[in-house]
Protein backbone atom coordinates (compact mmCIF):
# COMPACT_ATOMS: atom_id res chain seq x y z
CA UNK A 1 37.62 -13.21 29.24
CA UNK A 2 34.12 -12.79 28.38
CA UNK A 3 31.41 -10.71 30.51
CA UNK A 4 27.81 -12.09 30.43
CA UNK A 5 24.91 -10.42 31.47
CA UNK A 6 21.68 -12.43 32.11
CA UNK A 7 18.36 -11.16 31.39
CA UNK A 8 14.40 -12.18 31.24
CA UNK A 9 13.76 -13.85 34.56
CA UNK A 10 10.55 -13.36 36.24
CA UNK A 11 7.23 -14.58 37.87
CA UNK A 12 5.39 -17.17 36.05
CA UNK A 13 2.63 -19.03 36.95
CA UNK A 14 3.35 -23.01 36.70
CA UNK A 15 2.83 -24.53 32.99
CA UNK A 16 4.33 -21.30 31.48
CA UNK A 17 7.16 -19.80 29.63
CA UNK A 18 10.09 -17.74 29.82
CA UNK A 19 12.86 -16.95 27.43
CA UNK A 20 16.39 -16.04 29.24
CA UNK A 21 18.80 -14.15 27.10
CA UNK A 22 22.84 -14.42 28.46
CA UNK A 23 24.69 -10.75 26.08
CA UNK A 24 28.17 -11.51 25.91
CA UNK A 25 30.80 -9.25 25.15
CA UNK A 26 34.00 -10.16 23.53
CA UNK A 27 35.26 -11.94 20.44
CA UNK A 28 35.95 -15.16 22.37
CA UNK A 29 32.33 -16.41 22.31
CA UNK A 30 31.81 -17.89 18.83
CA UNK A 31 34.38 -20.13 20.14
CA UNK A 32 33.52 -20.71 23.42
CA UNK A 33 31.05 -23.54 24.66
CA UNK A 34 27.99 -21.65 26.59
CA UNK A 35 26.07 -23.32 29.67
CA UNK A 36 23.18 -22.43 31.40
CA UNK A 37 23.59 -23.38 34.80
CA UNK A 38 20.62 -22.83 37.98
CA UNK A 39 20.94 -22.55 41.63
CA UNK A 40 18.10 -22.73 44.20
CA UNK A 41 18.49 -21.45 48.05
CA UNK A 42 20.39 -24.01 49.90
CA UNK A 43 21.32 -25.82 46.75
CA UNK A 44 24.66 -26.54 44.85
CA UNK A 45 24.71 -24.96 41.63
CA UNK A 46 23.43 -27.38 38.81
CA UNK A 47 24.12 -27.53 34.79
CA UNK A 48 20.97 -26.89 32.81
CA UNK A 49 21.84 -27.35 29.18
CA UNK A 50 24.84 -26.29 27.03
CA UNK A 51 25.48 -25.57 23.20
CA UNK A 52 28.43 -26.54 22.06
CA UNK A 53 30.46 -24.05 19.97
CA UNK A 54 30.97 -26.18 16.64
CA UNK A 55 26.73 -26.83 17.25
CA UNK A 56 24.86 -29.31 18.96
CA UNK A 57 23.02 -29.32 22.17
CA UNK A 58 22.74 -31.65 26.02
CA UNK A 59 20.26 -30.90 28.28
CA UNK A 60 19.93 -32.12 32.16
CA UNK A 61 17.13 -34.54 32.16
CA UNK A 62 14.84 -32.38 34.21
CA UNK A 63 15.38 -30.13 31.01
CA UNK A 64 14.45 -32.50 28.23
CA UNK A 65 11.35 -31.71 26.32
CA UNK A 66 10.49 -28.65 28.14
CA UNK A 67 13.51 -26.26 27.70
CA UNK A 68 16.05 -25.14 24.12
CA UNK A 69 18.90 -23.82 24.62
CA UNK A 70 20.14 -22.00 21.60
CA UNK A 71 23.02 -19.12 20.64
CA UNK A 72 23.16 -16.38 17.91
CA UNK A 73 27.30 -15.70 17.39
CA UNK A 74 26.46 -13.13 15.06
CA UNK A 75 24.51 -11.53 18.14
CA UNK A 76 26.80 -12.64 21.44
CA UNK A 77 24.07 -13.95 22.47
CA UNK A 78 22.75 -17.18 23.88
CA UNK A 79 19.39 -18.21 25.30
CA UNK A 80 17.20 -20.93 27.02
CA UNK A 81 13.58 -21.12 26.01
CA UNK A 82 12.13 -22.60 28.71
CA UNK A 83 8.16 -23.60 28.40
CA UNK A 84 6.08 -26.19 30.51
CA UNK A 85 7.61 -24.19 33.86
CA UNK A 86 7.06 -26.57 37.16
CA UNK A 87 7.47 -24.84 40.68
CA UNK A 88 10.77 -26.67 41.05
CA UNK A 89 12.32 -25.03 38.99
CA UNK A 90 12.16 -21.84 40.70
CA UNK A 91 16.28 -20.65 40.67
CA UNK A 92 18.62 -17.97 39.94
CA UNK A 93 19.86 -18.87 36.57
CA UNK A 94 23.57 -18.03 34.95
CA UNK A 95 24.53 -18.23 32.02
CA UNK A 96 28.33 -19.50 31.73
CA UNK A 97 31.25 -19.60 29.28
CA UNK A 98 33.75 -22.33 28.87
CA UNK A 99 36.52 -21.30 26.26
CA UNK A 100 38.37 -24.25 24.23
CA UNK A 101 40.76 -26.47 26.14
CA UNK A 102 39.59 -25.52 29.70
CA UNK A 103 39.84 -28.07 32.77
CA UNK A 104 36.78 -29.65 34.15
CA UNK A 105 33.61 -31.18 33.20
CA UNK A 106 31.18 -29.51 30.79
CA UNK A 107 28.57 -30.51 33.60
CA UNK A 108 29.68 -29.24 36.20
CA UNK A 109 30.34 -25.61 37.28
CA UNK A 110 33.98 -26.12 38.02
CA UNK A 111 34.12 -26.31 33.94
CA UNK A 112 33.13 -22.97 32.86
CA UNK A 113 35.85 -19.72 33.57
CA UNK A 114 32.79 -16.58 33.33
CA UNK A 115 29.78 -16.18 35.01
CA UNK A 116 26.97 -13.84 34.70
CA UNK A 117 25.47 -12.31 37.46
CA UNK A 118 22.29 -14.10 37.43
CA UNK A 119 18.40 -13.57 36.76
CA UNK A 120 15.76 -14.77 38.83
CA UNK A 121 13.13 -17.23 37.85
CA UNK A 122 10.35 -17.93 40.09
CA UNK A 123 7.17 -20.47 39.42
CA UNK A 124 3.94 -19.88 41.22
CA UNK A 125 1.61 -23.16 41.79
């Protein structure tokens, strides 16, 4: 099991930037694949962007160009640079874990065992 803790949100005016950090505890999450993962009142919970534990990087197409997700295994940490911030994308965002060989789709919630509790983003227009 790993325990993630989601920090950084906030209230940014549109066009600007945030950087989420996701601390992880455990020694499972070098090998784990980490998602970032946003829900919105009313709304199903949506992938984001993951990194992939061996490296490498997919993004949601609402993502691309405006928002890096990146990790720091020597850290536990991953994050999600998000810049270019649009009103719509006003969420709580998680930060998720998917260890090797687990069920589901990497793109869908259903595919990722832990779950952070969540940080807030909101985007004034």
């Amino acid at each position: 099991q790993v325990q993630l803790v989601e920090s950084g949100g906030g209230l940014v005016q549109a066009g600007g930037s945030l950087r989420l950090s996701c601390a992880a505890s455990g020694r499972s999450f070098k090998n784990a694949h980490m998602g970032w993962f946003r829900q919105a009142p009313g709304k199903e919970r949506e992938f984001v962007a993951v990194a992939w534990s061996g490296g490498g990087t997919y993004y949601v197409d609402s993502a691309k160009g405006r928002f890096s997700i990146s990790r720091d295994n020597a850290k536990n940490t991953l994050y999600l640079q998000m810049n270019s911030l649009k009103p719509e994308d006003t969420s709580v965002y998680y930060c998720a874990a998917r260890p090797p060989g687990y069920g589901g789709s990497t793109y869908s919630k259903e595919g990722y065992r832990d779950w952070g509790q969540g940080t807030q983003v909101t985007v004034s227009s």
